[in-house]
N, C-alpha and C. Protein backbone atom coordinates (compact mmCIF):
# COMPACT_ATOMS: atom_id res chain seq x y z
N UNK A 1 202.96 24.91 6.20
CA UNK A 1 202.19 24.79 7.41
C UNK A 1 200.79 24.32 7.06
N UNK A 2 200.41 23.41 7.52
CA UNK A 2 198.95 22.80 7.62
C UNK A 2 197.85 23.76 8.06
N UNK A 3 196.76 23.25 7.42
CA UNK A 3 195.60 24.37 8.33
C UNK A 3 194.92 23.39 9.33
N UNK A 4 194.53 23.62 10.19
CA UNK A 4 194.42 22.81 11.17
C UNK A 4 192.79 22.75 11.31
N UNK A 5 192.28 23.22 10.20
CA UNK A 5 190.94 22.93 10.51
C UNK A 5 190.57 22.30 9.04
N UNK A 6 191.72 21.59 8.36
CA UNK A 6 191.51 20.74 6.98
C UNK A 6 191.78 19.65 7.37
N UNK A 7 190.93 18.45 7.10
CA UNK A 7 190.48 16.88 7.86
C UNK A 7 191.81 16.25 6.20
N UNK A 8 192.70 15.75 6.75
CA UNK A 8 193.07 15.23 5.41
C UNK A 8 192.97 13.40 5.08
N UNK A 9 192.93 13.06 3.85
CA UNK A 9 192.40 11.72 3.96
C UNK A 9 193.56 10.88 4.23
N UNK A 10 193.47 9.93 4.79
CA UNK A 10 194.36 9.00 4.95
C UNK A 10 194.02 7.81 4.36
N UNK A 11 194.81 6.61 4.66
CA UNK A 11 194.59 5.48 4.18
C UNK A 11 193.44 4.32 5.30
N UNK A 12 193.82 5.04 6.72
CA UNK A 12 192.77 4.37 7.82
C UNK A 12 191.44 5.01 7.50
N UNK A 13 191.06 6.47 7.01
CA UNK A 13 189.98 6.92 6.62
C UNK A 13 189.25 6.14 5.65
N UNK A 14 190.06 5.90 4.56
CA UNK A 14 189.06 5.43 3.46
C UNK A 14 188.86 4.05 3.38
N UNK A 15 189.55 3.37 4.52
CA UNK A 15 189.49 1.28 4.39
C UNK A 15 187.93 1.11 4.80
N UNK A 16 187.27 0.27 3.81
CA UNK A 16 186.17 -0.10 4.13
C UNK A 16 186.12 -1.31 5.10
N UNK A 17 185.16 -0.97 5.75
CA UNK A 17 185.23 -2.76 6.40
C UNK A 17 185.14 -3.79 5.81
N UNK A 18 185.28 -5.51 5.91
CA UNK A 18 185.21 -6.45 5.30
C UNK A 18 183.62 -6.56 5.55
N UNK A 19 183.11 -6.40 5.97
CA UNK A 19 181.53 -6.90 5.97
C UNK A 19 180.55 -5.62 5.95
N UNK A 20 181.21 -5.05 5.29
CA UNK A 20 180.20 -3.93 5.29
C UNK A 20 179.67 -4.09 3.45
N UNK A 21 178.38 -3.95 3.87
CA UNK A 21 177.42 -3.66 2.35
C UNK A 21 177.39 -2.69 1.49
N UNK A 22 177.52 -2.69 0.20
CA UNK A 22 177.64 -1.55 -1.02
C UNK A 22 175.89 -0.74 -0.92
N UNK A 23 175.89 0.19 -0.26
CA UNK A 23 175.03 1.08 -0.94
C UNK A 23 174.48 1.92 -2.21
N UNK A 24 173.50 1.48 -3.69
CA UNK A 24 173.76 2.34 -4.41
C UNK A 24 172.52 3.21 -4.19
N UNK A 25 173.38 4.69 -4.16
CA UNK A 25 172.63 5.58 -3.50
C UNK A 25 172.18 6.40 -5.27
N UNK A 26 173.22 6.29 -6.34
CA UNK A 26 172.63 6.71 -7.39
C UNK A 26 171.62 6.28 -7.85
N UNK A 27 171.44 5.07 -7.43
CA UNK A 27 170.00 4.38 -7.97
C UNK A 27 168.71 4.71 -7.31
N UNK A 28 169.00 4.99 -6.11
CA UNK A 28 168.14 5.76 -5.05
C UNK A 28 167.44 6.82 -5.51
N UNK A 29 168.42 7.44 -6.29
CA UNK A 29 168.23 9.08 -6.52
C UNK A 29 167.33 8.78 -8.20
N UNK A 30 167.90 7.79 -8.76
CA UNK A 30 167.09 8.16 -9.97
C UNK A 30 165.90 7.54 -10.75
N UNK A 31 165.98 6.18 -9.37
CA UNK A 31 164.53 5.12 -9.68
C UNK A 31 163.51 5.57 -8.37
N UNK A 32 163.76 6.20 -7.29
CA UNK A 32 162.58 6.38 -6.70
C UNK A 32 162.34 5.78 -5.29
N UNK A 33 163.28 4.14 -5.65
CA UNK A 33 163.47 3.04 -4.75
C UNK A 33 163.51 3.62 -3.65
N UNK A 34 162.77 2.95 -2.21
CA UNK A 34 163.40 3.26 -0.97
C UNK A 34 164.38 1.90 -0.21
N UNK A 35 165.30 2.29 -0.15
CA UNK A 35 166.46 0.95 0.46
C UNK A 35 166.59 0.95 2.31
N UNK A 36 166.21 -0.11 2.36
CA UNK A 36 166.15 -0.40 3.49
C UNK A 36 167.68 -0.52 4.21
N UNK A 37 168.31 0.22 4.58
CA UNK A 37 169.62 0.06 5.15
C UNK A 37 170.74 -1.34 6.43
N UNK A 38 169.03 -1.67 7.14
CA UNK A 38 169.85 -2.65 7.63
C UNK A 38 169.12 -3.87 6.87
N UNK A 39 168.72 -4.10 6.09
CA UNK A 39 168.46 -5.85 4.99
C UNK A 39 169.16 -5.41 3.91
N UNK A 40 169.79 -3.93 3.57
CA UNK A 40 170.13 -3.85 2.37
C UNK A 40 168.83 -4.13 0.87
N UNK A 41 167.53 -3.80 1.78
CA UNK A 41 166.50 -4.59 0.53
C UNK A 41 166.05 -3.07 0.05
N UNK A 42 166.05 -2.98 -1.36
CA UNK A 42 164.98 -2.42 -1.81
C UNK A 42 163.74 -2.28 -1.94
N UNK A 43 162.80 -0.90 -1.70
CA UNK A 43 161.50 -1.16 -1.41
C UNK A 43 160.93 -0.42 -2.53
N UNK A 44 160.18 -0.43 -3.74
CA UNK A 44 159.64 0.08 -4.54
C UNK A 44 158.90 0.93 -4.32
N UNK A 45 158.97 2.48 -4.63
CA UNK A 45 158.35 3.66 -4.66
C UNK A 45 157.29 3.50 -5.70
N UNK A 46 155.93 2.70 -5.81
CA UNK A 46 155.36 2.44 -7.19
C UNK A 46 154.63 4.14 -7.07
N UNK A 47 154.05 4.69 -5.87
CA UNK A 47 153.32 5.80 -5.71
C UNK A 47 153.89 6.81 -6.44
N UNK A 48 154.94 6.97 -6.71
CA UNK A 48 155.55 7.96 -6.83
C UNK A 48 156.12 8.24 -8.40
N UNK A 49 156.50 7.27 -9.06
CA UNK A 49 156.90 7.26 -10.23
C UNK A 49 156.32 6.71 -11.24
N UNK A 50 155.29 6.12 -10.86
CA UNK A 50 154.27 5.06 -11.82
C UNK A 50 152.95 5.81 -11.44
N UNK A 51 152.36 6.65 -11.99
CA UNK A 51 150.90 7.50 -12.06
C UNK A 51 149.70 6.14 -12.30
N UNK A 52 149.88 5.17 -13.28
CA UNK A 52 148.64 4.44 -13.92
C UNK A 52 148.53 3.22 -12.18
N UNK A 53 149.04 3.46 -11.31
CA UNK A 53 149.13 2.55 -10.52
C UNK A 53 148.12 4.06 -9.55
N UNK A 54 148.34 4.01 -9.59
CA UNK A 54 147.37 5.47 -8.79
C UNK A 54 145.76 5.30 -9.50
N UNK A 55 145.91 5.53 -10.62
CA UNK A 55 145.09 5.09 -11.93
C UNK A 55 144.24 3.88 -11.12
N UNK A 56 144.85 2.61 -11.16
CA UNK A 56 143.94 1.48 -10.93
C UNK A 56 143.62 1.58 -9.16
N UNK A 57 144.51 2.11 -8.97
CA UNK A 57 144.09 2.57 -7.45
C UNK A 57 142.43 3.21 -7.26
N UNK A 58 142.39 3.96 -8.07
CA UNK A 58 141.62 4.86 -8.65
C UNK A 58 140.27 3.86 -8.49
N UNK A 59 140.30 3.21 -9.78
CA UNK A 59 139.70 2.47 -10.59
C UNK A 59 138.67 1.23 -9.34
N UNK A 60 139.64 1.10 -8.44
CA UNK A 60 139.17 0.27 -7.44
C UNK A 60 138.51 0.92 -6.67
N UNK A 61 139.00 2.05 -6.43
CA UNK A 61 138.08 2.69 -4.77
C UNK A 61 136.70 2.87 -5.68
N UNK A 62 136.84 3.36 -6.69
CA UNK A 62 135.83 3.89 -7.74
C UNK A 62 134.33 2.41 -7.72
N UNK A 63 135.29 1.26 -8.00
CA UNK A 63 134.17 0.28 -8.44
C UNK A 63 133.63 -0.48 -6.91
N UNK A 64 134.85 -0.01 -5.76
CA UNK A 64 134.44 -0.89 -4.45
C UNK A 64 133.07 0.26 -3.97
N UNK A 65 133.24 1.80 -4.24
CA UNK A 65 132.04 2.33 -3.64
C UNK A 65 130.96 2.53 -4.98
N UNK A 66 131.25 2.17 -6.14
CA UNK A 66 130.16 1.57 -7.38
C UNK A 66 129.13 0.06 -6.75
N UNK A 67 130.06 -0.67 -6.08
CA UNK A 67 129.38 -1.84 -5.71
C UNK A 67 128.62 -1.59 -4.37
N UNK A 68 129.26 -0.58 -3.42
CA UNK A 68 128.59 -0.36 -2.05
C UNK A 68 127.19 0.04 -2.63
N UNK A 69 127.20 1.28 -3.45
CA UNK A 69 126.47 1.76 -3.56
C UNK A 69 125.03 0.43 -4.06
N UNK A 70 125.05 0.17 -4.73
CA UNK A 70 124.56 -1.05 -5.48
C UNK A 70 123.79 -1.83 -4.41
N UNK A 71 124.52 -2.41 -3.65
CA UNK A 71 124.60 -3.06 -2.61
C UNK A 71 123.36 -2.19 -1.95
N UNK A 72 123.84 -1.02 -1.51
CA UNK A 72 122.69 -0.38 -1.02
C UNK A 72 121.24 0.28 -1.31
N UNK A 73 121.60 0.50 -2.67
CA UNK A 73 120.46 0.45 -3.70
C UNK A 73 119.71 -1.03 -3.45
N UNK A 74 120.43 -1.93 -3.38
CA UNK A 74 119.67 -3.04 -3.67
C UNK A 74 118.90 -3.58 -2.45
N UNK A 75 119.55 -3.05 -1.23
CA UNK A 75 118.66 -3.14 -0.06
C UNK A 75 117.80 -2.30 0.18
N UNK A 76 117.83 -0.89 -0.08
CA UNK A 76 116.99 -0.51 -0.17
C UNK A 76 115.89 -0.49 -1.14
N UNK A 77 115.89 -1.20 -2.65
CA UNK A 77 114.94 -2.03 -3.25
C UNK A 77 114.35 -2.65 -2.71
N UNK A 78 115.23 -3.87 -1.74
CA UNK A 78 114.12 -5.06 -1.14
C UNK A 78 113.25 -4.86 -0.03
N UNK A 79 113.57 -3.68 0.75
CA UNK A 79 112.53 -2.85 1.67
C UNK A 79 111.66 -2.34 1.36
N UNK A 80 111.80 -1.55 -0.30
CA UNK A 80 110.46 -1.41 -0.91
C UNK A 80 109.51 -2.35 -1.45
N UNK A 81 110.42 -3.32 -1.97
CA UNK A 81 109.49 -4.37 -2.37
C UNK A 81 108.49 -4.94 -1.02
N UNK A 82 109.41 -5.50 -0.07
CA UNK A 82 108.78 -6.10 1.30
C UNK A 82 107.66 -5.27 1.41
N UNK A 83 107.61 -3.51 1.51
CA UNK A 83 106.48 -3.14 2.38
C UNK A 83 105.65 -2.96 1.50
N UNK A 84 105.81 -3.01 -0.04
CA UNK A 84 104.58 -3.13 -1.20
C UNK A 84 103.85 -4.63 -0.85
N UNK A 85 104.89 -5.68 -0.54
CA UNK A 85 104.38 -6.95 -0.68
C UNK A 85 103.18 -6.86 0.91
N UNK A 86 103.89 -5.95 1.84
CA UNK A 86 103.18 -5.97 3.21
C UNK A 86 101.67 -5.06 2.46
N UNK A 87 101.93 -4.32 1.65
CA UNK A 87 100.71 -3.43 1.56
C UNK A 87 99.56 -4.53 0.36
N UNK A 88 100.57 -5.60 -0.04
CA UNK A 88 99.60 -6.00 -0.65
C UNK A 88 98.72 -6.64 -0.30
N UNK A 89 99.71 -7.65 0.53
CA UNK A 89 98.90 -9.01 1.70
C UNK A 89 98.04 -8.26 2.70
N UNK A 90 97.99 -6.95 2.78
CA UNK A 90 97.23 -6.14 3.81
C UNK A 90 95.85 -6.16 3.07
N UNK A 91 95.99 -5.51 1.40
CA UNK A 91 94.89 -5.40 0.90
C UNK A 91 94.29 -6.42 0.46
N UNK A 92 95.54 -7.73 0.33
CA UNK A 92 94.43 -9.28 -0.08
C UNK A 92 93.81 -9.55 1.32
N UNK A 93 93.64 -8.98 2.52
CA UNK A 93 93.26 -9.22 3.95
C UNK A 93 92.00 -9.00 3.60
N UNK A 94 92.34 -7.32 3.45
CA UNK A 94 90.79 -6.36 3.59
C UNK A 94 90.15 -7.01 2.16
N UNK A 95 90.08 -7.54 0.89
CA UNK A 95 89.26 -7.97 0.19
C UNK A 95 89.00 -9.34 0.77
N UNK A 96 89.73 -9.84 1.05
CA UNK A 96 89.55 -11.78 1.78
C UNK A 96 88.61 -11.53 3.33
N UNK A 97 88.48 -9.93 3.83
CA UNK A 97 87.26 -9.79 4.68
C UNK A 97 86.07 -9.64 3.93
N UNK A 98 86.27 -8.64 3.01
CA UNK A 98 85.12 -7.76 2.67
C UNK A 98 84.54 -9.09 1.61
N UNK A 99 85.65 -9.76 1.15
CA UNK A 99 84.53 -11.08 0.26
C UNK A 99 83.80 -12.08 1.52
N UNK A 100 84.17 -12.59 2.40
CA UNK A 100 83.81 -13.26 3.70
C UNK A 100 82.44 -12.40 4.42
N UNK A 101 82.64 -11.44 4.33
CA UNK A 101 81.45 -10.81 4.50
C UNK A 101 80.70 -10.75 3.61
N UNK A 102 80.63 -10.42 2.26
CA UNK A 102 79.30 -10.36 1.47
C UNK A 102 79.11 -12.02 1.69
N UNK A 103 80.25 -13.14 1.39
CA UNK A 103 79.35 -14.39 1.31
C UNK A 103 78.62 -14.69 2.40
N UNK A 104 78.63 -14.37 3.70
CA UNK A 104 77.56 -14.43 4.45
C UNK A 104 76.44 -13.52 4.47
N UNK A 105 76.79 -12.74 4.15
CA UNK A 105 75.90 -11.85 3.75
C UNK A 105 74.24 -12.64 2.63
N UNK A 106 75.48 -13.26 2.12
CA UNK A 106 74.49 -14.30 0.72
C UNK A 106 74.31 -14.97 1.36
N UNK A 107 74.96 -15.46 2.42
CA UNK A 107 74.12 -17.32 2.85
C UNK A 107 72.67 -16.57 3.97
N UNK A 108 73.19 -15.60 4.73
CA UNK A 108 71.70 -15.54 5.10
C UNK A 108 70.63 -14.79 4.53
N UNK A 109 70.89 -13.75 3.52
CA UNK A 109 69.63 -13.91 2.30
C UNK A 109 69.43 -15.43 1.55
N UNK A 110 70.29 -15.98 1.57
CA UNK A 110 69.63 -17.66 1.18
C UNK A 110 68.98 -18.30 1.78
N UNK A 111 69.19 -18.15 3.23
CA UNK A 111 68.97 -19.29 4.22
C UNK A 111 67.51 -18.01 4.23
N UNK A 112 67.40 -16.89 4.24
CA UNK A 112 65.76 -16.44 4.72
C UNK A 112 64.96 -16.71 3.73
N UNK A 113 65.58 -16.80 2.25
CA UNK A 113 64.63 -16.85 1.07
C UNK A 113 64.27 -18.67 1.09
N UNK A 114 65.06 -19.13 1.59
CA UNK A 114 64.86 -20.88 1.41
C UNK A 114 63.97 -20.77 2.62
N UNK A 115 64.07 -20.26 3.98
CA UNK A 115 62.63 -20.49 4.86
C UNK A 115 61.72 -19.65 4.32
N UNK A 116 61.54 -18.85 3.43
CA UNK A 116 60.75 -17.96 3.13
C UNK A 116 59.54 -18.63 2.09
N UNK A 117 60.43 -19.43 1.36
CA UNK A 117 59.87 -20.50 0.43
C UNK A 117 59.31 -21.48 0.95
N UNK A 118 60.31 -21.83 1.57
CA UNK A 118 59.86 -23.50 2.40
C UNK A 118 58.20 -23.06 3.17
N UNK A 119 58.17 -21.84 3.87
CA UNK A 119 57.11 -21.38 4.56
C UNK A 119 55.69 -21.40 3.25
N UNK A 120 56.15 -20.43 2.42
CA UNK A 120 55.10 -20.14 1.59
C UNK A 120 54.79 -21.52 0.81
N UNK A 121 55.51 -22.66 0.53
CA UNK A 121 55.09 -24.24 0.42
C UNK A 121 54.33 -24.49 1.27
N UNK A 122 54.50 -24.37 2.57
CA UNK A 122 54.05 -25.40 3.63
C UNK A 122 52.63 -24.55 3.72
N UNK A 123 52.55 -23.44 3.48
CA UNK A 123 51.45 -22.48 3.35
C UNK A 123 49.80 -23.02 2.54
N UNK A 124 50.88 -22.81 1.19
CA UNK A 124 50.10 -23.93 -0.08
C UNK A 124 49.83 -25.04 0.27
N UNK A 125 50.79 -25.84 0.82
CA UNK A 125 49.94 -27.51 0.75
C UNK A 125 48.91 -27.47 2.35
N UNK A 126 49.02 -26.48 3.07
CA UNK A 126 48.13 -26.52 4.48
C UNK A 126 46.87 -26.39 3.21
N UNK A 127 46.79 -25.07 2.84
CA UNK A 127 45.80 -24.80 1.66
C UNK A 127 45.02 -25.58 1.56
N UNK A 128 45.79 -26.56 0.11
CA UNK A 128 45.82 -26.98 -0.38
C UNK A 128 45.12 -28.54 0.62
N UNK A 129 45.48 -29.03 1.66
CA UNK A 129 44.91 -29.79 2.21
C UNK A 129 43.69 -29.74 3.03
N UNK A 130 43.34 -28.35 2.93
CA UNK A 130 41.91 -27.76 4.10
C UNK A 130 41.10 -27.58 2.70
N UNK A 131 41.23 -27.12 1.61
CA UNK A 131 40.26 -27.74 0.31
C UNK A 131 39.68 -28.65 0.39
N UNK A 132 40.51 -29.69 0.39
CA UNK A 132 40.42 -30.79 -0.36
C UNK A 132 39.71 -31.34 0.93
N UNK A 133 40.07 -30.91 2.49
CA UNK A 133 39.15 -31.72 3.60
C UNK A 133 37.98 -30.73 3.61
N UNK A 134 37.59 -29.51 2.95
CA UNK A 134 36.57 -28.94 3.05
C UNK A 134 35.69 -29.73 1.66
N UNK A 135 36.10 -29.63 0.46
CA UNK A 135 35.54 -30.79 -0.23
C UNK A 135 35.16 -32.22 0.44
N UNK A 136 35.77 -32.90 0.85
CA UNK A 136 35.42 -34.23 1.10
C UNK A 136 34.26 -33.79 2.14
N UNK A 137 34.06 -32.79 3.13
CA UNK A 137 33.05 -32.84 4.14
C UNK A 137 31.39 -32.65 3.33
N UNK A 138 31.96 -31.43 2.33
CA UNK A 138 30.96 -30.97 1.48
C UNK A 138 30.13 -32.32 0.58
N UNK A 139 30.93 -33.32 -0.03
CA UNK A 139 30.79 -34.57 -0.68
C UNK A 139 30.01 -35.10 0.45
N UNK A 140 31.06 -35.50 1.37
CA UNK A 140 29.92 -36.41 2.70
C UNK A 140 28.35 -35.87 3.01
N UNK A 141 28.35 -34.48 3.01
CA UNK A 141 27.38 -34.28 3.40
C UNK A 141 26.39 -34.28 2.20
N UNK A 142 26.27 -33.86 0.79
CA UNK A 142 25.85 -33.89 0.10
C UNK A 142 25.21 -35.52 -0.22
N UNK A 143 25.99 -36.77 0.27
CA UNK A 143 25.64 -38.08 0.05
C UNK A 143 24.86 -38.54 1.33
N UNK A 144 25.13 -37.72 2.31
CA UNK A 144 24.00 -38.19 3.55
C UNK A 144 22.59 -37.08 2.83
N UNK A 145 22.65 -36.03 2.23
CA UNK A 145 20.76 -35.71 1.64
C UNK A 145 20.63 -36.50 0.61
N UNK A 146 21.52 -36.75 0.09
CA UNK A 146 21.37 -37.81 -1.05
C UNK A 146 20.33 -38.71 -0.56
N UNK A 147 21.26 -39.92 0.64
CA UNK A 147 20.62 -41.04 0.99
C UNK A 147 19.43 -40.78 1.70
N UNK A 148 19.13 -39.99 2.33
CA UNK A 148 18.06 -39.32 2.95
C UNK A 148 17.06 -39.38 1.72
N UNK A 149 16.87 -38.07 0.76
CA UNK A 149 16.29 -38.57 0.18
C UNK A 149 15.70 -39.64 -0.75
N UNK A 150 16.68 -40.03 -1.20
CA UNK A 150 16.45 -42.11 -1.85
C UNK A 150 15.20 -42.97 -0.45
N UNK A 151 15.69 -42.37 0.83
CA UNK A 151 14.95 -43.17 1.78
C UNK A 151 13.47 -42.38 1.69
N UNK A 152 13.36 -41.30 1.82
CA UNK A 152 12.13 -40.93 1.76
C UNK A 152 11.39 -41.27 0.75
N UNK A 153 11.90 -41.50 -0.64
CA UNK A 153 11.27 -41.53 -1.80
C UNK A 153 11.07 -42.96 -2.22
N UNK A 154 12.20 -43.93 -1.57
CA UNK A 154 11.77 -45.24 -1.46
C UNK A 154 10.31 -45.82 -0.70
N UNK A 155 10.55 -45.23 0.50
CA UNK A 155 9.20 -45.17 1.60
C UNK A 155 7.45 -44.78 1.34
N UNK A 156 7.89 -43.92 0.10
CA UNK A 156 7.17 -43.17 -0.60
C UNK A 156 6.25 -44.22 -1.65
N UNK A 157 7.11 -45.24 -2.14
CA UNK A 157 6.70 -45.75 -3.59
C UNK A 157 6.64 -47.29 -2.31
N UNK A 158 6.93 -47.49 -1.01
CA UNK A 158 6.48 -48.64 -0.92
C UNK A 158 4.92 -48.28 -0.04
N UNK A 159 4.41 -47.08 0.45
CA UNK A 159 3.58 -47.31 1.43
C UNK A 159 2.36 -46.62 0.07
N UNK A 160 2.42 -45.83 -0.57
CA UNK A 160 1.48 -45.43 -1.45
C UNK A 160 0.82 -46.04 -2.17
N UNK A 161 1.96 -46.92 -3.72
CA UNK A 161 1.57 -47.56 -4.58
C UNK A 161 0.93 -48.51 -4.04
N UNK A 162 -1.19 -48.43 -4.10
CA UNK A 162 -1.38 -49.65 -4.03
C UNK A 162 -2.55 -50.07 -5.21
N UNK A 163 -2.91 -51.21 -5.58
CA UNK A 163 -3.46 -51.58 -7.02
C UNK A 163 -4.22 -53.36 -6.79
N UNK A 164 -4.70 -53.65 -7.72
CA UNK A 164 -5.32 -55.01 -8.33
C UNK A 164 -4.26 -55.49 -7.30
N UNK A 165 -2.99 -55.67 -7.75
CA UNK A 165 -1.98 -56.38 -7.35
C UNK A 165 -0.94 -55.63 -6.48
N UNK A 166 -0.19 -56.17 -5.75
CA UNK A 166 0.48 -55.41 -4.95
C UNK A 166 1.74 -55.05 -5.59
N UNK A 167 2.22 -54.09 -5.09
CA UNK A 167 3.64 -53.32 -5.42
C UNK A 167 4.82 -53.90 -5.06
N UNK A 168 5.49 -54.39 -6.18
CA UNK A 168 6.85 -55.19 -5.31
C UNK A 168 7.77 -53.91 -4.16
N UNK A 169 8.51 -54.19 -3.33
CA UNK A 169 8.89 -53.21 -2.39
C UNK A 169 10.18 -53.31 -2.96
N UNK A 170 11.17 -51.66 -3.78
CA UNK A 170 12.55 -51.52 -3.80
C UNK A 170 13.16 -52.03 -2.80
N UNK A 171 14.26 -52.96 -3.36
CA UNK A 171 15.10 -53.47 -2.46
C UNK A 171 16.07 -52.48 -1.68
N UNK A 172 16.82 -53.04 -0.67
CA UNK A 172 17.25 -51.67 0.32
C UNK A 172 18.23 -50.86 0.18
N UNK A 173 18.84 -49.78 0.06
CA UNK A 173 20.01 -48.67 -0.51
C UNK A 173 20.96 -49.39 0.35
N UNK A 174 21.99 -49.61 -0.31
CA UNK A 174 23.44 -50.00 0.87
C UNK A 174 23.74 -48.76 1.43
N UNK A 175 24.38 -48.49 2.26
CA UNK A 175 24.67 -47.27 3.18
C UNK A 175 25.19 -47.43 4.17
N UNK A 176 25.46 -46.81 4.63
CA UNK A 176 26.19 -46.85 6.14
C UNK A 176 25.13 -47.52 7.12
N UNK A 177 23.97 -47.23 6.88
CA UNK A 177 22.96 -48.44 7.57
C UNK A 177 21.92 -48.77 6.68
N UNK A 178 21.96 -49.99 6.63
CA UNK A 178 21.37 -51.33 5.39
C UNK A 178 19.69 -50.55 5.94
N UNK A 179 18.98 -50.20 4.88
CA UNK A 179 17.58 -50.28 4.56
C UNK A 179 16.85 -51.18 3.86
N UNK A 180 16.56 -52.37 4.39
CA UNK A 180 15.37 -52.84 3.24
C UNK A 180 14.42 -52.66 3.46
N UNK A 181 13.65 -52.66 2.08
CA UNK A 181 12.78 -52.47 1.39
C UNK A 181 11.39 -53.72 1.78
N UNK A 182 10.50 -52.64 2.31
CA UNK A 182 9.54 -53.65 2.45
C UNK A 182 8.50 -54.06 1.41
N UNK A 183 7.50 -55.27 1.38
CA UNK A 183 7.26 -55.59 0.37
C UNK A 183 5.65 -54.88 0.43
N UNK A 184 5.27 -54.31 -0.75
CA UNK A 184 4.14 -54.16 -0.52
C UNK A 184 3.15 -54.91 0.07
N UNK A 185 1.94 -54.21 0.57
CA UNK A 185 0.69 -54.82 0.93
C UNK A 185 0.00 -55.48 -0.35
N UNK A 186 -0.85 -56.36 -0.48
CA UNK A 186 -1.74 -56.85 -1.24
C UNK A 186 -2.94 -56.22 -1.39
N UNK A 187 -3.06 -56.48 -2.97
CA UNK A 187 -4.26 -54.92 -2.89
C UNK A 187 -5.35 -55.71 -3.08
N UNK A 188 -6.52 -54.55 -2.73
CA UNK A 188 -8.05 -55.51 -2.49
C UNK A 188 -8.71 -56.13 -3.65
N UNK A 189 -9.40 -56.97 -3.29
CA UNK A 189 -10.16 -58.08 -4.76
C UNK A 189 -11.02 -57.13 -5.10
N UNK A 190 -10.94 -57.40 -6.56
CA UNK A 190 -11.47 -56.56 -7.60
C UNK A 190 -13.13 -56.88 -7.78
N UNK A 191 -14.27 -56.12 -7.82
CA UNK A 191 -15.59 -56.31 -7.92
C UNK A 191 -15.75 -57.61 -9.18
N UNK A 192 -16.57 -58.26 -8.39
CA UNK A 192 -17.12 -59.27 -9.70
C UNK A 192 -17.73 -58.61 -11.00
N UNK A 193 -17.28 -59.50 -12.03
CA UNK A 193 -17.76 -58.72 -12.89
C UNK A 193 -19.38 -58.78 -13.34
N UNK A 194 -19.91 -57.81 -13.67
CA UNK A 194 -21.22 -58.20 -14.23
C UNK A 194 -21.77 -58.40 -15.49
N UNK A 195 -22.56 -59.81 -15.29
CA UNK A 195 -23.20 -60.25 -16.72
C UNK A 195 -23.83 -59.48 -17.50
């Protein structure tokens, strides 16, 4: 008697179909592989059985946030540089004022010491020219007592000197007005002499 709850095999049980695909499932079990059932394709488990692939896995996340970092280091370098370069051009400002200011500073102590000079010149030669017209008045006048006296003393030697013979009369001083010289008088006849 059969047990009726034992499946027994037959020959319709075990016929494979004509188009049906070989599964190897031992290979499944001892490479790792995952098999894709309807392409029949194998898909490589590298995660799982190969560690040094994890390794360069590794190796990459490692050097992609080595380079972020870098990257960000390096921008944040050029922000320091920029606001040194801003602090510098700030301070070539404030010296490119503070020199702009002393040089004016110098041009108008120049410009007061050059009128200051120019003044104390123009000072000197005023001076220097009220001398020289206080001299020339002093000269003029000294040559009008001059001629003055020459006239008196000429006048002197023509109306006085008189003799035997008369006094020739000095001829006249040139001057600003011509004097001549008059000629003496004839002097009186001399007593006869006695025998």
């Amino acid at each position: 008697m059969k047990n009726p709850t034992t499946t027994q095999n037959t020959d319709k049980d075990t016929k494979v179909p004509a188009d049906a695909k070989y599964t190897d499932t031992s290979h499944n079990q001892t490479s790792g592989h995952i098999t894709d059932c309807s392409t029949n394709t194998v898909i490589p488990n590298i995660f799982r059985y190969h560690p040094w692939y994890s390794a360069l896995l590794f190796v990459l996340l490692a050097s992609y946030v080595l380079m972020m970092g870098t990257v960000v280091y390096a921008v944040l370098k050029v922000e320091k540089l920029q606001r040194v370069v801003v602090g510098v051009s700030a301070d070539v400002d404030v010296l490119k004022e503070q020199a702009d200011f002393i040089k004016r500073n110098n041009d108008i102590d120049s410009n007061k010491q050059h009128q200051q000079q120019q003044q104390h010149q123009q000072q000197q030669h005023n001076n220097n020219n009220n001398y020289i017209k206080n001299n020339n008045n002093y000269i003029k006048n000294n040559n009008i007592i001059l001629y003055n006296n020459i006239i008196k003393h000429r006048r002197h030697l023509a109306y006085v000197h008189q003799g035997a013979k008369g006094s020739r009369g000095y001829p006249g001083f040139p001057g600003p007005v011509g004097f001549d010289g008059r000629k003496g008088e004839k002097g009186d006849k001399g007593n006869k002499a006695v025998e």
